[in-house]
Protein backbone atom coordinates (compact mmCIF):
# COMPACT_ATOMS: atom_id res chain seq x y z
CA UNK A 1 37.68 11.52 -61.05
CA UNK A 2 36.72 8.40 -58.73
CA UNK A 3 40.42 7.79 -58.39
CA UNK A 4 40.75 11.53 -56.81
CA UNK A 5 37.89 11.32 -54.84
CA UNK A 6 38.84 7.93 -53.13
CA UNK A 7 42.11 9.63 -52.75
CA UNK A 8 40.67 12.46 -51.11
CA UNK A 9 38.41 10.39 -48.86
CA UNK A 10 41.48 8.19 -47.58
CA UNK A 11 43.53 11.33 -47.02
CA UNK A 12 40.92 12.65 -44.94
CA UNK A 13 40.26 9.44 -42.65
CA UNK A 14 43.95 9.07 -42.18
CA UNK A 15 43.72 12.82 -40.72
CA UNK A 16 41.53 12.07 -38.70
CA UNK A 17 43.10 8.80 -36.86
CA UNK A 18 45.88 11.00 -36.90
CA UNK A 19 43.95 13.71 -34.52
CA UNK A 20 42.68 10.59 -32.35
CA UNK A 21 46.05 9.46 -32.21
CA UNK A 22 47.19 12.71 -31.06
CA UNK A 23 44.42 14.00 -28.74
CA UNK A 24 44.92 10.63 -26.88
CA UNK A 25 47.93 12.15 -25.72
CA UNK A 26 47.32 16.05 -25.31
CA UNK A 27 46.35 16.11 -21.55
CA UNK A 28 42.96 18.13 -21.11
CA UNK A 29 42.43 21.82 -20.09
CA UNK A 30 42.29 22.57 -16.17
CA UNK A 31 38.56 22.48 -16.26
CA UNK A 32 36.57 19.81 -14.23
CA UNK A 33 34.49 17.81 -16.74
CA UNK A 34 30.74 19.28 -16.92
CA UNK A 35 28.28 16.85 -15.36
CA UNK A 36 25.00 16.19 -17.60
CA UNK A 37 22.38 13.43 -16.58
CA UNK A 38 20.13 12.19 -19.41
CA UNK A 39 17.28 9.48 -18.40
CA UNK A 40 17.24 5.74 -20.04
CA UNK A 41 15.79 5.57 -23.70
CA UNK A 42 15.66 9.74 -23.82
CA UNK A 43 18.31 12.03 -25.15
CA UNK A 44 21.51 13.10 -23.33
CA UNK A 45 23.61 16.13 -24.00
CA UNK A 46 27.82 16.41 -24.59
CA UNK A 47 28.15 20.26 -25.11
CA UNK A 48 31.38 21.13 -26.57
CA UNK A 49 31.00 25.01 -25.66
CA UNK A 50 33.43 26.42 -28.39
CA UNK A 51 33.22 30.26 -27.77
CA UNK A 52 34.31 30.45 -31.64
CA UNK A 53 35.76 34.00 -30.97
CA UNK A 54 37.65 34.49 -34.54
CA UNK A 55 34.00 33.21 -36.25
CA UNK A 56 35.04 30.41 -37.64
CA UNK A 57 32.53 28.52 -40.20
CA UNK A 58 32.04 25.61 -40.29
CA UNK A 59 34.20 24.77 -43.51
CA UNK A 60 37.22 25.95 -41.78
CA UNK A 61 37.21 23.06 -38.85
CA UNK A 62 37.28 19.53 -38.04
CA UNK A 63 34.94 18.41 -35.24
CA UNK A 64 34.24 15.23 -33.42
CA UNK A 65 33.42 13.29 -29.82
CA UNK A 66 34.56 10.49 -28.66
CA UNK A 67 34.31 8.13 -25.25
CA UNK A 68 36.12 7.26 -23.15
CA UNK A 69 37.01 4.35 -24.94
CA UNK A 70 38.41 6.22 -27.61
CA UNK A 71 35.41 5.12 -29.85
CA UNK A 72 34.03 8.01 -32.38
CA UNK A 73 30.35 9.54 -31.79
CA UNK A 74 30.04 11.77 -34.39
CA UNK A 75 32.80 13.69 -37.10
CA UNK A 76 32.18 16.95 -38.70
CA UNK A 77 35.01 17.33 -41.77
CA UNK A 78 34.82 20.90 -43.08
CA UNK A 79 31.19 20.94 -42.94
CA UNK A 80 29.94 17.34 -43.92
CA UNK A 81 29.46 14.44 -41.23
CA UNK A 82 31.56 11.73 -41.82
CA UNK A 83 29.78 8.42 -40.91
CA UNK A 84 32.37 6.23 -41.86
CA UNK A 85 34.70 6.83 -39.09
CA UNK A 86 31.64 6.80 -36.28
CA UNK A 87 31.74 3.24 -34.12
CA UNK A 88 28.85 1.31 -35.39
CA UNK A 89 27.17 1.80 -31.83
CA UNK A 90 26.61 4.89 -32.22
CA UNK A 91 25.68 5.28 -35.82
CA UNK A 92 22.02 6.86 -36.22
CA UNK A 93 21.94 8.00 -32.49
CA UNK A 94 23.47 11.57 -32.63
CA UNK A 95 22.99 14.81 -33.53
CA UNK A 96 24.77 18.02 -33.55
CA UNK A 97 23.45 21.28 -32.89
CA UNK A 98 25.51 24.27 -34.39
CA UNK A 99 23.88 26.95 -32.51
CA UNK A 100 25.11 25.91 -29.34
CA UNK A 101 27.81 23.53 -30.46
CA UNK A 102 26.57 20.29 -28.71
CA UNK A 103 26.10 16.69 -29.45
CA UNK A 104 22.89 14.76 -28.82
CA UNK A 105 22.99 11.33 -28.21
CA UNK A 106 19.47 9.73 -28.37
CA UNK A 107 18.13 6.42 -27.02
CA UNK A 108 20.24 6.70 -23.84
CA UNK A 109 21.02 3.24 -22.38
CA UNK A 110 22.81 2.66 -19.10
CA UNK A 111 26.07 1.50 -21.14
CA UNK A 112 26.24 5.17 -21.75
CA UNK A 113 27.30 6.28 -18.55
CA UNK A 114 31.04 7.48 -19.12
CA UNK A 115 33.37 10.67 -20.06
CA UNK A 116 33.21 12.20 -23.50
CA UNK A 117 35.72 14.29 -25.38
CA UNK A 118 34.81 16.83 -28.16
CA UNK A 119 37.52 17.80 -30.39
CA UNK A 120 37.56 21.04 -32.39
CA UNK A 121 40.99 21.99 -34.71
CA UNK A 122 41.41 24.66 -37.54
CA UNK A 123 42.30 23.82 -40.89
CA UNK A 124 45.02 26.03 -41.59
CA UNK A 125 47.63 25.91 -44.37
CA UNK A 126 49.87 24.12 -42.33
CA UNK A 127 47.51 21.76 -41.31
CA UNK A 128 45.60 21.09 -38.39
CA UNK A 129 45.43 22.33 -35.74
CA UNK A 130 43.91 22.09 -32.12
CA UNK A 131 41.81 25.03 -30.96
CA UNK A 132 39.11 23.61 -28.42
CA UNK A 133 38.36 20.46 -26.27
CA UNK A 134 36.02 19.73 -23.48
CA UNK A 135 35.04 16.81 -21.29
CA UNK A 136 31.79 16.23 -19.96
CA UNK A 137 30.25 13.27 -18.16
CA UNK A 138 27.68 11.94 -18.76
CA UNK A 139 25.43 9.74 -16.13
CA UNK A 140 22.80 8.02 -16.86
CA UNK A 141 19.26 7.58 -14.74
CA UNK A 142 16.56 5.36 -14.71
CA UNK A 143 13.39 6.20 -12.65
CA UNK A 144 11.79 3.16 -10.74
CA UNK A 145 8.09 3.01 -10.56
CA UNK A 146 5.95 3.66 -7.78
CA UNK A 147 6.43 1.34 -4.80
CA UNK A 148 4.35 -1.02 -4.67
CA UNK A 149 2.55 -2.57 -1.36
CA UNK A 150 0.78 -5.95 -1.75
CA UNK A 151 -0.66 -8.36 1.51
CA UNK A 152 0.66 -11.59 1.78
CA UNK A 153 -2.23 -13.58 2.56
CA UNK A 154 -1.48 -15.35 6.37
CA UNK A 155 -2.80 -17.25 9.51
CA UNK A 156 -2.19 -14.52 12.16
CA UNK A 157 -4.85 -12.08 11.52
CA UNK A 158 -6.16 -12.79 14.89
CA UNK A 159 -2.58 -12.01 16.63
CA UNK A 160 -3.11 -9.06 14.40
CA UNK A 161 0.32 -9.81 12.43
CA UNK A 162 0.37 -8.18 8.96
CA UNK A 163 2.77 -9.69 6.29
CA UNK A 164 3.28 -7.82 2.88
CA UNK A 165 5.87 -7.13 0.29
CA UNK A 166 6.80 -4.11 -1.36
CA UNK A 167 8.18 -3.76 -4.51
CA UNK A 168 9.44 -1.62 -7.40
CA UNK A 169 11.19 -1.96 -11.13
CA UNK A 170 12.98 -0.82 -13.70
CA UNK A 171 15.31 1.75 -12.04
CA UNK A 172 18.92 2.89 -12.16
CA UNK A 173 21.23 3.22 -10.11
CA UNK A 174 20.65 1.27 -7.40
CA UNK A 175 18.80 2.81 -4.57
CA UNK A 176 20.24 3.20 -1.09
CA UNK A 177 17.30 1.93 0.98
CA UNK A 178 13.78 0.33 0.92
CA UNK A 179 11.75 0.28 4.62
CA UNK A 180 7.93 0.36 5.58
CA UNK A 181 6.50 3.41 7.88
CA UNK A 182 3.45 2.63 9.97
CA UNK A 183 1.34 5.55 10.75
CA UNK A 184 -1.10 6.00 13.39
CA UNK A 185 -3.07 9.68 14.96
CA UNK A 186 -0.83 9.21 17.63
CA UNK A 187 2.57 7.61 16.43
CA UNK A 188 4.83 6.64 13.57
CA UNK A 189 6.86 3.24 13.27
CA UNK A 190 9.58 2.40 10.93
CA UNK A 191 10.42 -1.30 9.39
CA UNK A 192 12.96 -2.40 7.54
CA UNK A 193 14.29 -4.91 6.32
CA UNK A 194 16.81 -6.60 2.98
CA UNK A 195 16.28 -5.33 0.17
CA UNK A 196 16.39 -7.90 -2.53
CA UNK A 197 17.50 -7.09 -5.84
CA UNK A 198 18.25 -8.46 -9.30
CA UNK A 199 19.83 -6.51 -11.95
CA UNK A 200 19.03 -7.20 -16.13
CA UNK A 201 22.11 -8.31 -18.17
CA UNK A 202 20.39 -6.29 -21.38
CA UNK A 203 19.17 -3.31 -19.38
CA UNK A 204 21.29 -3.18 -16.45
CA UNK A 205 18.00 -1.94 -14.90
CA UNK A 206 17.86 -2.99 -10.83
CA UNK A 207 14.24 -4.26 -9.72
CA UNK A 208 13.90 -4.26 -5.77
CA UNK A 209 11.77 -5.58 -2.51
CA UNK A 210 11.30 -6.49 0.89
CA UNK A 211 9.30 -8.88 2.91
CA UNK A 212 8.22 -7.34 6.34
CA UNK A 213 6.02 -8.47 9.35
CA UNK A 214 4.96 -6.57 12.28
CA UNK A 215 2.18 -6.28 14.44
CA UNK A 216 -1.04 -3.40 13.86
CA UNK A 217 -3.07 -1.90 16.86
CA UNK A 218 -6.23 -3.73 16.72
CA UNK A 219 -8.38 -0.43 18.31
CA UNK A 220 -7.13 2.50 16.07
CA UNK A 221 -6.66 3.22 11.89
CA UNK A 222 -3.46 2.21 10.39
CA UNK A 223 -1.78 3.70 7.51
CA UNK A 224 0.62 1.86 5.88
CA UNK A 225 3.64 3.57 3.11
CA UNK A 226 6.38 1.58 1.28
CA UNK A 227 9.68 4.26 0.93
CA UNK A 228 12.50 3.58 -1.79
CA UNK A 229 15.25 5.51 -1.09
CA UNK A 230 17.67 6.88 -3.72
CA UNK A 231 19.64 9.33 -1.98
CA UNK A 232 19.73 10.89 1.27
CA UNK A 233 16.91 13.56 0.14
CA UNK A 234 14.96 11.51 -2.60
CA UNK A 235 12.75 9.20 -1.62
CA UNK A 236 9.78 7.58 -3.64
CA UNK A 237 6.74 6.70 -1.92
CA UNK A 238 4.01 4.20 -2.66
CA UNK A 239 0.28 4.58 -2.34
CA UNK A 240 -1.02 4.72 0.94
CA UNK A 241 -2.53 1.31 2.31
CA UNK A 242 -5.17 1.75 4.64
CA UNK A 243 -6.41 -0.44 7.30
CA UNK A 244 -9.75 0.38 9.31
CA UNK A 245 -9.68 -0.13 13.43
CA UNK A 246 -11.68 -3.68 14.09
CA UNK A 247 -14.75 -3.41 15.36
CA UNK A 248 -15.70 -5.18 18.25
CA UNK A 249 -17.15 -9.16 17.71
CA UNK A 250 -20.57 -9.51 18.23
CA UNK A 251 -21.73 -11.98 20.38
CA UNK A 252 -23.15 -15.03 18.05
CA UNK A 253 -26.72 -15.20 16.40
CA UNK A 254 -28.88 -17.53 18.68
CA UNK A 255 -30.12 -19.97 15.93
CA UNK A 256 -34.09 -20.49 15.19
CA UNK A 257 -34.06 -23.72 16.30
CA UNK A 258 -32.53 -23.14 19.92
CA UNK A 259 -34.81 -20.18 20.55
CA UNK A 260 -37.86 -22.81 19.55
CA UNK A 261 -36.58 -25.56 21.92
CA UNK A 262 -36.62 -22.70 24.89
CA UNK A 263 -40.08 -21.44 23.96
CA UNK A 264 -41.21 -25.20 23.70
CA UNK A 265 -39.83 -26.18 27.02
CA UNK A 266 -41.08 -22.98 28.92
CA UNK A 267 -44.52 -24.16 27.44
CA UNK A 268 -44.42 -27.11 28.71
CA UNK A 269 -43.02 -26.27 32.54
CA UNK A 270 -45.84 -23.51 32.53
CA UNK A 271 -48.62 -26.32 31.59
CA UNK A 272 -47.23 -28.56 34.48
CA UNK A 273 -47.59 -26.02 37.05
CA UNK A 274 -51.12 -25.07 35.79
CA UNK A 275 -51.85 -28.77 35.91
CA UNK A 276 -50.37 -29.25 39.33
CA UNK A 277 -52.08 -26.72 40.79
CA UNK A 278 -55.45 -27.72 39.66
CA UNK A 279 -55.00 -31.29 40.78
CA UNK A 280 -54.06 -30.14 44.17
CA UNK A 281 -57.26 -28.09 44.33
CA UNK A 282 -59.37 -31.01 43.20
CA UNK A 283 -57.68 -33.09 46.26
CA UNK A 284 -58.58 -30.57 48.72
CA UNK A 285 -62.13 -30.31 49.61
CA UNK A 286 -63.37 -27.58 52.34
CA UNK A 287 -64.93 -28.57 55.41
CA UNK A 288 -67.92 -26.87 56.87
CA UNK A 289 -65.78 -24.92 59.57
CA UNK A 290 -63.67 -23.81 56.35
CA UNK A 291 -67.22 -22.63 53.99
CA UNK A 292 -68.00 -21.14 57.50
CA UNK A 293 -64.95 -18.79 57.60
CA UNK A 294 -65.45 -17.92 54.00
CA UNK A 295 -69.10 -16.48 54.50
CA UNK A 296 -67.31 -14.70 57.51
CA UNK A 297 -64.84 -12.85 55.29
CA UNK A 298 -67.73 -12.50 53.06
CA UNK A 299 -69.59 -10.37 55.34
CA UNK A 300 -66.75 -8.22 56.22
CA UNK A 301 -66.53 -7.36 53.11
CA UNK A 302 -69.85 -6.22 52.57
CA UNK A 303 -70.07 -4.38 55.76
CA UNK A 304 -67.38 -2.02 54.66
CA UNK A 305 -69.51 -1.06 51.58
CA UNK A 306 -72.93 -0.87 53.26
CA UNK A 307 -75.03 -0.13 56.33
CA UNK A 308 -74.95 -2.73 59.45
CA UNK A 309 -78.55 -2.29 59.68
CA UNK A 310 -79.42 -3.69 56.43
CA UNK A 311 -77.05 -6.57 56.63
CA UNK A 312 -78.09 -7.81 60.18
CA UNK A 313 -80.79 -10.17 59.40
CA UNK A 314 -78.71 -11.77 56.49
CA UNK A 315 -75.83 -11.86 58.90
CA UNK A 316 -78.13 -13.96 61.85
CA UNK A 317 -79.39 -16.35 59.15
CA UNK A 318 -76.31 -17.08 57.80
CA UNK A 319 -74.81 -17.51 61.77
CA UNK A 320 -77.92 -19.93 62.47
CA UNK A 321 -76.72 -22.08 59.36
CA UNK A 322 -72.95 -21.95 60.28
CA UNK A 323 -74.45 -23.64 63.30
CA UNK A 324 -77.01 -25.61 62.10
CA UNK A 325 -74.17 -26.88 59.94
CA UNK A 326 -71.30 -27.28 62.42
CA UNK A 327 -73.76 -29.13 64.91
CA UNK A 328 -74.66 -31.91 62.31
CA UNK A 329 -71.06 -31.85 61.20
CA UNK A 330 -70.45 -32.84 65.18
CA UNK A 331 -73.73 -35.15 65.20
CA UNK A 332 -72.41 -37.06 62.62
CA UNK A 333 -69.32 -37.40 63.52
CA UNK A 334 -70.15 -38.85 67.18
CA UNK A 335 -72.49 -41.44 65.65
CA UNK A 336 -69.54 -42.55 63.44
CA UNK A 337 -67.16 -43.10 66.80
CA UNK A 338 -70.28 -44.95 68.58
CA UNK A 339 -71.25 -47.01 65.25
């Protein structure tokens, strides 16, 4: 009985190189090969699309996909998967769905990009034979993250000159275009510049940036965006970076100790001039003709603020003194020059 079944099991894989042999050679239907896009580490499809007109079970047909390089996906022999004749790389990645006749190929990687070939023949009693293939391609994507802006810390903020990188990782294919927009209210600017990139040798994921400098108005709001381009109407923007209009510099804090040194050197001008001004008064002594002219005002004074009549004895007493006084002023002074 083992002897039969190891028979059996040999007969079938050599039927099955057989078909590989000879599918490498049938040339493909006129069809273009159906485009499906699957994203890195998720699950791509390979339909097969078998309209299965005569109702065919399962039983009844030999199915399986291959790559491009020839190397097996998945086999279905008369109802039971055949593991043994699947490459190694793909062994516990697929899946096939009867309903709508369609492989699954999980954990996606970017070495997956390529053509695939299902194969579908009828096991008829003179052997097999070919009833269905398709092609499909399969591409593989890889979304990068968010761009990301960062500020390269400088020496020009005062020529208001902004530095900064932008970056993002992790993505697949490799994107067209990376460039910084500067928005104001009134106008838009564009900046670009290389975009570096390194690619992993395990991944073949591409990570991507650019250095850029250009100058900011000082007197208005700035809004800075980093744009990774992937194709000519997908673009990926970062965060918006903000940067507030500079106020205008205050003039400088007048330290505690200058404002003391001005209030100590006002006090002391203002106590020379008060000192001054009383020495000079001291000098100066009035004369009789000057006391004279002072009792003069005087009585003008008080004439304006009561009756003449009143006043007029005051007024000839004080006269009679002015002259009493001015005479011995005189006296004396003409017994000095004769002395």
């Amino acid at each position: 009985m083992g002897t039969c079944d190891s028979t059996m099991g040999l007969r079938n894989t050599l039927i099955v190189m057989a078909l590989l042999l000879s599918v490498s050679t049938v040339p493909f239907s006129g069809a273009a090969s159906l485009k499906s896009h699957a994203f890195f580490n998720e699950t791509g499809e390979l339909p097969c699309h078998f309209p299965n007109t005569q109702n065919l079970s399962l039983d009844e047909l030999v199915i399986f996909w291959q790559d491009q390089n020839k190397l097996v996906l998945y086999e279905l022999f008369k109802g039971q998967e055949k593991p043994n004749n699947v490459n190694p790389k793909y062994i516990g990645r697929t899946s096939f769905d009867q309903d709508s006749w369609t492989l699954r190929l999980h954990n996606v990687q970017i070495k997956d990009t390529g053509s695939y070939q299902c194969f579908i023949h009828h096991r008829r009693s003179q052997g097999l034979v070919s009833i269905h293939q398709m092609s499909s391609d399969l591409i593989v994507l890889a979304n990068f993250s968010q761009p990301e802006i960062r500020l390269i810390a400088n020496q020009t903020e005062k020529s208001n000159i902004i530095n900064l990188t932008c970056s993002s990782i992790q993505g697949y294919p490799e994107p067209q275009r990376m460039y910084v927009s500067l928005n104001t209210t009134n106008s838009s600017s564009t900046y670009d510049a290389v975009m570096k990139k390194s690619q992993s040798n395990i991944t073949e994921l591409y990570n991507v940036s650019i250095s850029v400098s250009f100058p900011i108005p000082p007197e208005t709001n700035v809004t800075i965006f980093c744009a990774l381009q992937l194709e000519p109407t997908k673009i990926i923007l970062s965060q918006p970076y903000n940067i507030d209009a500079k106020s205008p510099v205050p003039s400088p804090p007048v330290p505690d100790h200058i404002l003391w040194i001005a209030a100590l050197l006002v006090t002391v001008v203002v106590s020379g001039m008060v000192f001054l001004t009383l020495k000079k008064r001291k000098k100066k002594q009035p004369g009789p003709s000057n006391e004279c002219e002072i009792i003069k005002v005087e009585e003008k004074e008080s004439e304006q603020t009561a009756k003449r009549v009143e006043l007029q004895e005051p007024e000839r007493s004080d006269e009679v003194q002015c002259d009493v006084n001015i005479s011995k002023t005189a006296s004396d002074n003409k017994s000095a020059t004769d002395f």
